[in-house]
Protein backbone atom coordinates (compact mmCIF):
# COMPACT_ATOMS: atom_id res chain seq x y z
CA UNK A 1 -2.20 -9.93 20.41
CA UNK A 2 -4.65 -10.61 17.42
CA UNK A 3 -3.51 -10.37 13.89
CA UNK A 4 -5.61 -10.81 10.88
CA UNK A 5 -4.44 -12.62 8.04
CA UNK A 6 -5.24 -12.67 4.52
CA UNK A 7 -5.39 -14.59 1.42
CA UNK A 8 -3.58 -13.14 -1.24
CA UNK A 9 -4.49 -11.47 -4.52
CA UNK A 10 -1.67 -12.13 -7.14
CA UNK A 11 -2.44 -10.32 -10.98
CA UNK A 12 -5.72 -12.08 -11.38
CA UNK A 13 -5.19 -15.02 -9.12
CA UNK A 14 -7.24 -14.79 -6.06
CA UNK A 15 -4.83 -16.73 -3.08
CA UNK A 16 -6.80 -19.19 -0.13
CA UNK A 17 -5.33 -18.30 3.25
CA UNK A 18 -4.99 -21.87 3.81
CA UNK A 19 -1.80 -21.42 1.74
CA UNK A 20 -0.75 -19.46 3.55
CA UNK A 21 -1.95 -21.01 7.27
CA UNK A 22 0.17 -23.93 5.95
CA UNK A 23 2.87 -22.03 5.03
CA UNK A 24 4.52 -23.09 8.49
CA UNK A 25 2.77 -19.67 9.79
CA UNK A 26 0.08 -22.00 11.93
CA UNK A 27 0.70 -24.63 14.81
CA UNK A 28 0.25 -27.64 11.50
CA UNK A 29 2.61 -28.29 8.79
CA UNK A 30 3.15 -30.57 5.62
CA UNK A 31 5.68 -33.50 6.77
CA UNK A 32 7.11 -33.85 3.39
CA UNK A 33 9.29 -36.65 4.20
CA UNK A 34 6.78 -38.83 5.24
CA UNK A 35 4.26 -37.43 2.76
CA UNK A 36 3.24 -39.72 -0.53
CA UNK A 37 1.06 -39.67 -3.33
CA UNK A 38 -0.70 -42.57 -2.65
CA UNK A 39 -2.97 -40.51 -0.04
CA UNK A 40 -4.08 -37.64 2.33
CA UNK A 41 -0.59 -35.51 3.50
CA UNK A 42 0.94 -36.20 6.71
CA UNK A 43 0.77 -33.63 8.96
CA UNK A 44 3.29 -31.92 11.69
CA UNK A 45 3.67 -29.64 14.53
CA UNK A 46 5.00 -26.79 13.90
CA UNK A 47 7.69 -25.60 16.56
CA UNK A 48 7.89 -22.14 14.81
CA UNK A 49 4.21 -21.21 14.84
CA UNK A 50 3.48 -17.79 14.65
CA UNK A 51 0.28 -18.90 16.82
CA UNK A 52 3.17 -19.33 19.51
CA UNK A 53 3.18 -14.94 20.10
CA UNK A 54 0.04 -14.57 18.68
CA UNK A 55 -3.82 -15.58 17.96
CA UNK A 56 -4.53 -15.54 14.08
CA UNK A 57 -7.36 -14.95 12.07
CA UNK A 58 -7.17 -16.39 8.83
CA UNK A 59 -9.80 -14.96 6.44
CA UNK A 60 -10.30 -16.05 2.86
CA UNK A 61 -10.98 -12.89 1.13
CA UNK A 62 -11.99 -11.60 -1.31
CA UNK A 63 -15.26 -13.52 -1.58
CA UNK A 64 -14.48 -16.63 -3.99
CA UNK A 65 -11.02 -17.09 -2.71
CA UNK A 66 -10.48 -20.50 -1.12
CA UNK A 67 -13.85 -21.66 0.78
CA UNK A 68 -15.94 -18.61 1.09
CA UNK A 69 -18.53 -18.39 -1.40
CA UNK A 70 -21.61 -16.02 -1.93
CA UNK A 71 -24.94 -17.12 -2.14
CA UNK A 72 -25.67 -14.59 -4.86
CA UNK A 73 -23.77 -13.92 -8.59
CA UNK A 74 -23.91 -10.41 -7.83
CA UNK A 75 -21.40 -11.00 -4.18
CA UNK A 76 -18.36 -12.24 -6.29
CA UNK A 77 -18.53 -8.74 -8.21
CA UNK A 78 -15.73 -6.99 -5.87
CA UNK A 79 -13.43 -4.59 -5.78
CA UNK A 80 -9.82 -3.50 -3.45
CA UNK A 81 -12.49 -0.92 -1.75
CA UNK A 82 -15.58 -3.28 -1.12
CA UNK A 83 -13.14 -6.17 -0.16
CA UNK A 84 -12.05 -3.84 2.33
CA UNK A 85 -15.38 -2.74 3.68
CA UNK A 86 -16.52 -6.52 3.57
CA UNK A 87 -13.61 -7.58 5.50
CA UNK A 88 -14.34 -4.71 8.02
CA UNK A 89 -17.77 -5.62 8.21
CA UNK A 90 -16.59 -9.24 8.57
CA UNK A 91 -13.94 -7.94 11.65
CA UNK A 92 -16.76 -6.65 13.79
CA UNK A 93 -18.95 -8.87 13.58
CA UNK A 94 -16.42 -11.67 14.59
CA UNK A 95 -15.24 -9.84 17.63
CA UNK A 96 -19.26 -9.48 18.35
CA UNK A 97 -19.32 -12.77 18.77
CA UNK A 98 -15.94 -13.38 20.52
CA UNK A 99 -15.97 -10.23 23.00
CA UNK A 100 -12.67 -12.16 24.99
CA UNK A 101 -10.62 -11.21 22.05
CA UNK A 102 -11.78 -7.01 22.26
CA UNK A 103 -8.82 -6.12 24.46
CA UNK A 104 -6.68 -7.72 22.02
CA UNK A 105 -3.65 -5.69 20.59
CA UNK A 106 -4.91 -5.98 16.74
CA UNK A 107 -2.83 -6.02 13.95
CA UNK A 108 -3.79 -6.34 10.25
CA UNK A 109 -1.56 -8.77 8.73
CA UNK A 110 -1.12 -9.70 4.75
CA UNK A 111 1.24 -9.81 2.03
CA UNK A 112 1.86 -9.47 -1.87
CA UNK A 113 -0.97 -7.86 -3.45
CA UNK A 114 -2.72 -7.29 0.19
CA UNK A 115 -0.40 -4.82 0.44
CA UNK A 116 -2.97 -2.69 -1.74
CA UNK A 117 -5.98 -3.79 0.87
CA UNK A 118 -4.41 -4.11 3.91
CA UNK A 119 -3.82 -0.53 4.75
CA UNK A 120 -7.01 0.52 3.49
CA UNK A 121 -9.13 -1.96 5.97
CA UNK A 122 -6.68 -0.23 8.58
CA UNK A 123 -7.89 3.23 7.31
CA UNK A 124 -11.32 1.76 7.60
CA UNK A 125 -10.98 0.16 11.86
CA UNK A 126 -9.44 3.40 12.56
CA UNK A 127 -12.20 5.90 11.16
CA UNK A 128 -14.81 3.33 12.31
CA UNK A 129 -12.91 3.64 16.01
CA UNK A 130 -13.00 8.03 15.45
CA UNK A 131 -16.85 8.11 14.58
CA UNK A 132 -17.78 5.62 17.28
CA UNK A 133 -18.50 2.34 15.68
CA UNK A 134 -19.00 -0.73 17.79
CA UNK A 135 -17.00 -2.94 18.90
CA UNK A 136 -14.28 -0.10 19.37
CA UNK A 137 -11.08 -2.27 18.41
CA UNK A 138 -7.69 -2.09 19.96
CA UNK A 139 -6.19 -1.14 16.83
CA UNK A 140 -2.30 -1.29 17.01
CA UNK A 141 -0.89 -1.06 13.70
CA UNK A 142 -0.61 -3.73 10.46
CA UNK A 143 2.38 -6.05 9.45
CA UNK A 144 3.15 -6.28 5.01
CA UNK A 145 5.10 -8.90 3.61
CA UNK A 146 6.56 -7.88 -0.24
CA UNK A 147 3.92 -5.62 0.07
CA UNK A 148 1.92 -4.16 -3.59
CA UNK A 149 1.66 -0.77 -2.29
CA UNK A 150 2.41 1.58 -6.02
CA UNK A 151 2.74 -0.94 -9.57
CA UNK A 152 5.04 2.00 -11.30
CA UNK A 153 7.50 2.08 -8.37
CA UNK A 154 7.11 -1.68 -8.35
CA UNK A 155 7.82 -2.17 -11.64
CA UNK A 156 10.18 0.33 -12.19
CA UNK A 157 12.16 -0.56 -9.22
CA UNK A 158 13.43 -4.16 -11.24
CA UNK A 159 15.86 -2.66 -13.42
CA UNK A 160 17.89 -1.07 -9.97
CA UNK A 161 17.09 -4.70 -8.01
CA UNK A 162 18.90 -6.40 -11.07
CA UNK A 163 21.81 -3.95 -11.51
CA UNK A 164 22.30 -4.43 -7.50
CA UNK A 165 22.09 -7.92 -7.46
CA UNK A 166 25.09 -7.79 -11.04
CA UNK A 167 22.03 -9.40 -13.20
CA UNK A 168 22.73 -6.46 -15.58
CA UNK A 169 25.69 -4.85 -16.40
CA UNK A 170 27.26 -1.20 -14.99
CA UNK A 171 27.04 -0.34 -18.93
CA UNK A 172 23.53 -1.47 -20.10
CA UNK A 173 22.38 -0.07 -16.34
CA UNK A 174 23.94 3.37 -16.74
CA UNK A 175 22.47 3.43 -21.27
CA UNK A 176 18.82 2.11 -19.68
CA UNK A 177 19.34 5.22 -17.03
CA UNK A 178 20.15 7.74 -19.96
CA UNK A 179 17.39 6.96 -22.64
CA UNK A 180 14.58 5.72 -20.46
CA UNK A 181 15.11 8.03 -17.88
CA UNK A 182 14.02 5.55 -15.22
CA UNK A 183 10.86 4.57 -16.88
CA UNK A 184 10.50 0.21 -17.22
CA UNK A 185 6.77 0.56 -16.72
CA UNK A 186 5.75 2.93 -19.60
CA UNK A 187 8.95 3.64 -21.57
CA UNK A 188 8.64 5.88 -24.93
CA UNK A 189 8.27 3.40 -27.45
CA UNK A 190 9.30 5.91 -30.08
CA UNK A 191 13.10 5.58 -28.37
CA UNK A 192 14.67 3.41 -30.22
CA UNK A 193 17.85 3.28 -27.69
CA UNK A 194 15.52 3.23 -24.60
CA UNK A 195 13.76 -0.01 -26.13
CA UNK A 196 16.84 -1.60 -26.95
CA UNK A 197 17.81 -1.12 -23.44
CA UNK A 198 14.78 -2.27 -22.10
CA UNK A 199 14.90 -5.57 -24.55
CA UNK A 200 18.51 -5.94 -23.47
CA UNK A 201 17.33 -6.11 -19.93
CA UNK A 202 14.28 -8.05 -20.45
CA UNK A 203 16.37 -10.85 -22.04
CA UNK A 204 19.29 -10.95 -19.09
CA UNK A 205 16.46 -11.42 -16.48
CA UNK A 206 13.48 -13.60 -18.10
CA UNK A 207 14.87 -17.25 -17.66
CA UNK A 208 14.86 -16.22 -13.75
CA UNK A 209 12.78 -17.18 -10.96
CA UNK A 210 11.40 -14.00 -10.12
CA UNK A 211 9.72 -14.45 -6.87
CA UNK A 212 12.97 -15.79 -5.69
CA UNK A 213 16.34 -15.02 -8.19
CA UNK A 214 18.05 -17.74 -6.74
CA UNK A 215 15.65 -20.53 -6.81
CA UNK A 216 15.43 -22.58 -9.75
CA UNK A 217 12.67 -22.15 -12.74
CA UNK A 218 9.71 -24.26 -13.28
CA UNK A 219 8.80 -24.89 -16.87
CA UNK A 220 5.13 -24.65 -17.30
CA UNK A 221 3.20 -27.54 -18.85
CA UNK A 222 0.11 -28.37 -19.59
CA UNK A 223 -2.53 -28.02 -16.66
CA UNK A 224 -4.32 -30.87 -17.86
CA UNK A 225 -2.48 -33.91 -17.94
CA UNK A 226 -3.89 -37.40 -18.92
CA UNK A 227 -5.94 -38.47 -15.54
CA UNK A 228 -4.07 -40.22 -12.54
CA UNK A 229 -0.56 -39.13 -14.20
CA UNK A 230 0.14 -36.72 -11.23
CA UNK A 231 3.07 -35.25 -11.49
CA UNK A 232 4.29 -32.11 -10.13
CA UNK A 233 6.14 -30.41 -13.02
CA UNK A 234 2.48 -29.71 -14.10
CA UNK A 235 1.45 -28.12 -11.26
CA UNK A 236 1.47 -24.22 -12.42
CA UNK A 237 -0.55 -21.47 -10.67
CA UNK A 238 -4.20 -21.97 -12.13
CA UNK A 239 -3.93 -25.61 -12.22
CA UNK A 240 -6.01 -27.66 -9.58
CA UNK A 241 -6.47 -30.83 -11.34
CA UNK A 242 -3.36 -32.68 -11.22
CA UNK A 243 -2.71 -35.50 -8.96
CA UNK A 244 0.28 -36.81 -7.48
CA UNK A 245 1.70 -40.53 -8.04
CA UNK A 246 5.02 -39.61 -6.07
CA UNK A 247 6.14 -36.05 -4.71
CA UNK A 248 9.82 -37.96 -5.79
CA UNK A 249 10.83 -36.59 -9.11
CA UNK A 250 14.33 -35.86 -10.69
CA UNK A 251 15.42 -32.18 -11.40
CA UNK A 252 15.81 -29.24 -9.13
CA UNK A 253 13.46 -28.17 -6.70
CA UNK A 254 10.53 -26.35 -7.28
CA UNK A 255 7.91 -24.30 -5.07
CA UNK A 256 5.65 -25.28 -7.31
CA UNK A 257 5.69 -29.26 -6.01
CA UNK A 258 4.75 -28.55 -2.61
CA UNK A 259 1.62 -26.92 -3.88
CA UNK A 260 0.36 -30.57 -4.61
CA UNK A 261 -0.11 -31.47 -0.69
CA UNK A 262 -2.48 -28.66 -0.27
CA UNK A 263 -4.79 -29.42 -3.04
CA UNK A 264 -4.64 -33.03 -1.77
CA UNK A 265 -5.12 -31.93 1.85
CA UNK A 266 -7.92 -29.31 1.06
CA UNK A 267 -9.67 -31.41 -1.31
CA UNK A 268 -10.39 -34.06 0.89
CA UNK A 269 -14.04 -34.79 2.68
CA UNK A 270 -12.24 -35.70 6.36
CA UNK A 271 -10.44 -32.60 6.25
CA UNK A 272 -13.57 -30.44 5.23
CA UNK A 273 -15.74 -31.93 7.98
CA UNK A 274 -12.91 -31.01 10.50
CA UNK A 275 -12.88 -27.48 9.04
CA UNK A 276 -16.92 -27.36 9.37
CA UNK A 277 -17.17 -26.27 5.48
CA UNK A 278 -20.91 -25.95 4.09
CA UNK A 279 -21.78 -29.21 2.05
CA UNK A 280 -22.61 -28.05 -1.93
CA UNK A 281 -20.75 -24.59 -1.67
CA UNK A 282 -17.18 -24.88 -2.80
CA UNK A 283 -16.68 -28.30 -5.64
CA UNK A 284 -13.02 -28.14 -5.80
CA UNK A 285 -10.31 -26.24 -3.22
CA UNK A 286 -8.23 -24.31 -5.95
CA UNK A 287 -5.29 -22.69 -5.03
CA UNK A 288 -5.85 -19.46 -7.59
CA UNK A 289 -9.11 -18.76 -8.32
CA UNK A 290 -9.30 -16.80 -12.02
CA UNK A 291 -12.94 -16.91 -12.09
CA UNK A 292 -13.55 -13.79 -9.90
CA UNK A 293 -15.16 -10.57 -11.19
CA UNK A 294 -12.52 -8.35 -9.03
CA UNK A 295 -12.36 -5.02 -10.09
CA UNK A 296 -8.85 -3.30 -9.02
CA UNK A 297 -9.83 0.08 -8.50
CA UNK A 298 -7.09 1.29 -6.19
CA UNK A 299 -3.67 1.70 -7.58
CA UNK A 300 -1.29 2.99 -4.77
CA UNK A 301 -1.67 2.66 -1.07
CA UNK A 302 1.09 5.49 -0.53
CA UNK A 303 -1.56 8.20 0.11
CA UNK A 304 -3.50 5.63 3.01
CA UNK A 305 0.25 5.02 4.29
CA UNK A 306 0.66 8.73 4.54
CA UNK A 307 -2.75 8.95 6.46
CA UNK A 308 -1.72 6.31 8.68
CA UNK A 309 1.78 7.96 9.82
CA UNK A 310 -0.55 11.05 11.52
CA UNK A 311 -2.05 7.87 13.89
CA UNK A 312 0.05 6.42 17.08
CA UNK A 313 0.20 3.11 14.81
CA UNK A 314 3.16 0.59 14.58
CA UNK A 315 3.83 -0.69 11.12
CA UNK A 316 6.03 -3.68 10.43
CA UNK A 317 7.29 -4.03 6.22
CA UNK A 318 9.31 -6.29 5.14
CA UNK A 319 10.69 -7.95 2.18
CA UNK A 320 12.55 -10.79 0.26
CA UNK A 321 15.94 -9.90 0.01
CA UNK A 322 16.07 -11.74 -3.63
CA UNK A 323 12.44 -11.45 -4.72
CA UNK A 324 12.23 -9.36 -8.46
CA UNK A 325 8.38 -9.38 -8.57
CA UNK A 326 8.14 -6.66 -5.69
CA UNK A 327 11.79 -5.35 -4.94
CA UNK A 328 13.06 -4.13 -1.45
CA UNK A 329 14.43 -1.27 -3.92
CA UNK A 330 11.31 0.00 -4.69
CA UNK A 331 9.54 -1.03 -1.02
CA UNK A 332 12.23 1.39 0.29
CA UNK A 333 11.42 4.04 -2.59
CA UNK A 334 7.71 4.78 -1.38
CA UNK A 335 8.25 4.14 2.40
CA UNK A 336 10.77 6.87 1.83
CA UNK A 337 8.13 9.41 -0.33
CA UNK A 338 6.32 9.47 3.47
CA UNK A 339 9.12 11.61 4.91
CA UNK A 340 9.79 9.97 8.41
CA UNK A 341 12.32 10.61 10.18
CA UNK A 342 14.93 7.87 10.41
CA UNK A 343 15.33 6.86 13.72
CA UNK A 344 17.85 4.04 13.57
CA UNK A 345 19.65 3.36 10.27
CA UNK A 346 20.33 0.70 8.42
CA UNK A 347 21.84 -2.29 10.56
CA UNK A 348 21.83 -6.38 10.64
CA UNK A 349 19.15 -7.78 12.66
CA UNK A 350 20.06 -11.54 14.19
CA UNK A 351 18.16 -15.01 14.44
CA UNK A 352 20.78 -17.23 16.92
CA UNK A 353 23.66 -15.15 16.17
CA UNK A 354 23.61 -14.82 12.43
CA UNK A 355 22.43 -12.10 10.39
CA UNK A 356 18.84 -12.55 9.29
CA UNK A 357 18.24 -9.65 7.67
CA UNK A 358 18.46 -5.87 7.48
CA UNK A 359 16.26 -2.80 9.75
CA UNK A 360 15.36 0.57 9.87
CA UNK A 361 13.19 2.18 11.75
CA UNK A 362 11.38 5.81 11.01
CA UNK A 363 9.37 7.72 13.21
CA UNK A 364 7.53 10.58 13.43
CA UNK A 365 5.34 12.84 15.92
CA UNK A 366 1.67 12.37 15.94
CA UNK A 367 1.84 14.02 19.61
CA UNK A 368 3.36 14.88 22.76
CA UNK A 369 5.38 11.59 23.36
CA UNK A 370 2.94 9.97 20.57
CA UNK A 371 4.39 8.74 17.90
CA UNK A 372 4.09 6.79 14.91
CA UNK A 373 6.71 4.08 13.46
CA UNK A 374 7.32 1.68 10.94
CA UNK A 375 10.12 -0.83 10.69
CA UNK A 376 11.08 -2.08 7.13
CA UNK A 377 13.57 -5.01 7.29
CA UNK A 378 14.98 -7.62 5.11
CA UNK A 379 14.82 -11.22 5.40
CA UNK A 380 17.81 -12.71 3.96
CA UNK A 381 18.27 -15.50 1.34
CA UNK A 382 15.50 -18.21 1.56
CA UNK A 383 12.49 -15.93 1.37
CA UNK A 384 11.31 -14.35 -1.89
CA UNK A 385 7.68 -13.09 -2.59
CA UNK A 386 5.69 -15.57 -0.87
CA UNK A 387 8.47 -14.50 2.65
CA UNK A 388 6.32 -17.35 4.79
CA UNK A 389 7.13 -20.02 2.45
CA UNK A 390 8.11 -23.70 3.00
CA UNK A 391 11.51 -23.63 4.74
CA UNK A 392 11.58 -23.63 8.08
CA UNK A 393 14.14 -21.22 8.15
CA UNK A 394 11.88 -18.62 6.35
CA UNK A 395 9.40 -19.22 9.34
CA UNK A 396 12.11 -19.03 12.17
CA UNK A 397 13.77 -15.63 10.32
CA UNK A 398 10.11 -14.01 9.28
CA UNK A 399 7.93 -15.01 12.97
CA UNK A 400 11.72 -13.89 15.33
CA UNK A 401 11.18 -10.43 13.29
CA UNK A 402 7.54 -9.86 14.29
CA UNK A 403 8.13 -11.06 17.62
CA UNK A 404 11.18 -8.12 17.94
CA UNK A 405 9.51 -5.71 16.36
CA UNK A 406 6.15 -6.00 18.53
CA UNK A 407 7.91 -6.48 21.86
CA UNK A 408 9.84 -3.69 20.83
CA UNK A 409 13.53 -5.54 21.47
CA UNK A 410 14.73 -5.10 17.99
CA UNK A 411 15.33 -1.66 18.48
């Protein structure tokens, strides 16, 4: 089995895959305990590789995201559809060169604001497959992690999360309900009770974590701080020139901090002549690059969804059970709009005899005995947006679910 893996776009930020190979996805890991600021990370194995059921292509996409660079101005002016196309374009000529991997099972693999490119490079292997392009690829379906897919059932969808998770009350729930009529994203301003709802709501959830309700929040500070005072508390998303003196510091943990052994690890000149990067292309490794022209010219995937569910595809979604920036509630809402059947209801799914999560499973015809289906699950408790993220639990819970769903034991 092949999957391809993304980078991530987040709002403007433009996400390396190397996050996310690190993310305790690939066969290496951070060893944190062992790990100092005084020099290069230490690295691990990995016992809960996802290279362990499957061989991974990470791609850094769109062009200016982590080490891929264009040798003109005019390459880093992109968009959801030519990133798409590109990373098509990209896909066949790889397997070109490595015919072995043609007989491959492929999925297309990505999460967070993939979720808006994702389908539509699936759209693109399997019209290229219909009208004959070569390679043909053994296209078997994709795999979305608190997938973008719609932003007005995203955004809309936080008000129900925070009700069901009691971070509003029955009362304010049931007034916002009544005056907004449903409507976070673009409420009628002119409503003086509907804004009054939406302020009351606004001010219950803001001093959250929102990729993850229960972690704890980071305070931003300034991204540049005097030079060789590395500290972690100023490591915040568009930040990539902060050093670390000691990953040690006092206060509650933060996701934040172990964002610090990347830049370290990326940034240095052993590690780039092991990963065969071009001398003179990339300066600095940044973890969110804002600098991209990126025009986002698609704003729901639910229509290339709905194309996909008349293919014999497999799709895998699945979501943080406490992330607020892209809700299960409103993952469920547009998975729902395709009109599958349900095939198996909602029920726990198990890692070692304890609930990991929650499943479904919809189906529906595409032929005799042909059909298509997509599983949307849960992962429970340490996962948020970013599901792959630095626990080894996350990686145990997230990799034992794509290992279920694709050898078909989970249901």
């Amino acid at each position: 089995m092949t999957l391809l893996c993304f980078g991530s776009l987040v709002a403007l930020d433009a996400l390396p895959c190397l996050e996310l190979y690190m993310k305790l996805v690939c066969p290496l890991s951070f060893d944190y305990a062992k790990s100092s600021g005084g020099g290069k990370p230490v690295l691990a194995l990995n016992p809960y590789s996802w290279t362990k059921i499957a061989n991974i292509i990470f791609v850094d996409a769109p062009v200016g995201t982590g080490f891929s660079y264009s040798t003109t101005w005019e390459g880093y002016h992109v968009s959801d559809t030519i990133s798409a196309a590109e990373t098509y374009e990209f896909l066949r000529k790889w397997l070109v060169d490595h015919p072995k991997f043609l007989t491959n099972p492929l999925y297309v693999a990505g999460d967070s604001y993939t979720g808006i490119v994702a389908p539509i490079i699936v759209q693109e292997i399997s019209d290229g497959n219909e009208v004959g392009h070569q390679p043909t690829m053994n296209l078997k379906g994709y795999v979305l992690g608190n997938p973008r897919t719609d932003y007005e059932i995203q955004i809309n969808s936080i008000v129900p999360f925070a009700h069901l998770k009691v971070l509003i009350s029955d009362k304010l729930y049931e007034s916002f309900m009544k005056n907004c009529k449903g409507e976070y994203l673009n409420p009628d301003q002119r409503n003086a009770s509907c804004m009054e709802d939406i302020l009351a709501i606004k001010e219950c959830i803001r001093n959250l974590c929102n990729a993850h309700i229960l972690e704890p929040t980071c305070k931003d500070i300034s991204p540049k701080p005097v030079p060789l005072k590395w500290d972690p508390r100023f490591l915040i998303a568009d930040d990539a020139d902060i050093l670390l003196s000691s990953p040690r510091v006092p206060g509650p943990w933060c996701r934040s901090y172990n964002y610090v052994y990347i830049y370290m690890w990326a940034n240095d000149e052993t590690v780039r002549d092991a990963l065969h990067i071009r001398k003179g292309t990339i300066k600095d490794w940044r973890r969110c690059n804002k600098t991209l022209a990126y025009s986002y010219n698609v704003k729901s995937t639910v229509d290339y969804h709905r194309n996909l569910t008349k293919k014999p595809y497999r799709a895998l979604i699945y979501s943080g059970d406490h992330d607020m920036l892209i809700p299960y509630v409103g993952t469920l809402e547009w998975i729902e709009s395709l009109n599958l059947t349900i095939k198996y209801d909602w029920e726990p799914w198990f890692v070692d005899g304890q609930v990991a999560g929650y499943a479904m499973l919809y189906a529906d015809n595409v032929q005799d005995y042909i059909t298509y289906d997509l599983t949307f699950a849960t992962v429970k408790l340490n996962q948020g947006t970013f599901i792959l993220g630095y626990v080894q639990t996350d990686s145990i819970h997230s990799g034992h679910l794509l290992l279920l769903i694709l050898v078909g034991r989970l249901y």
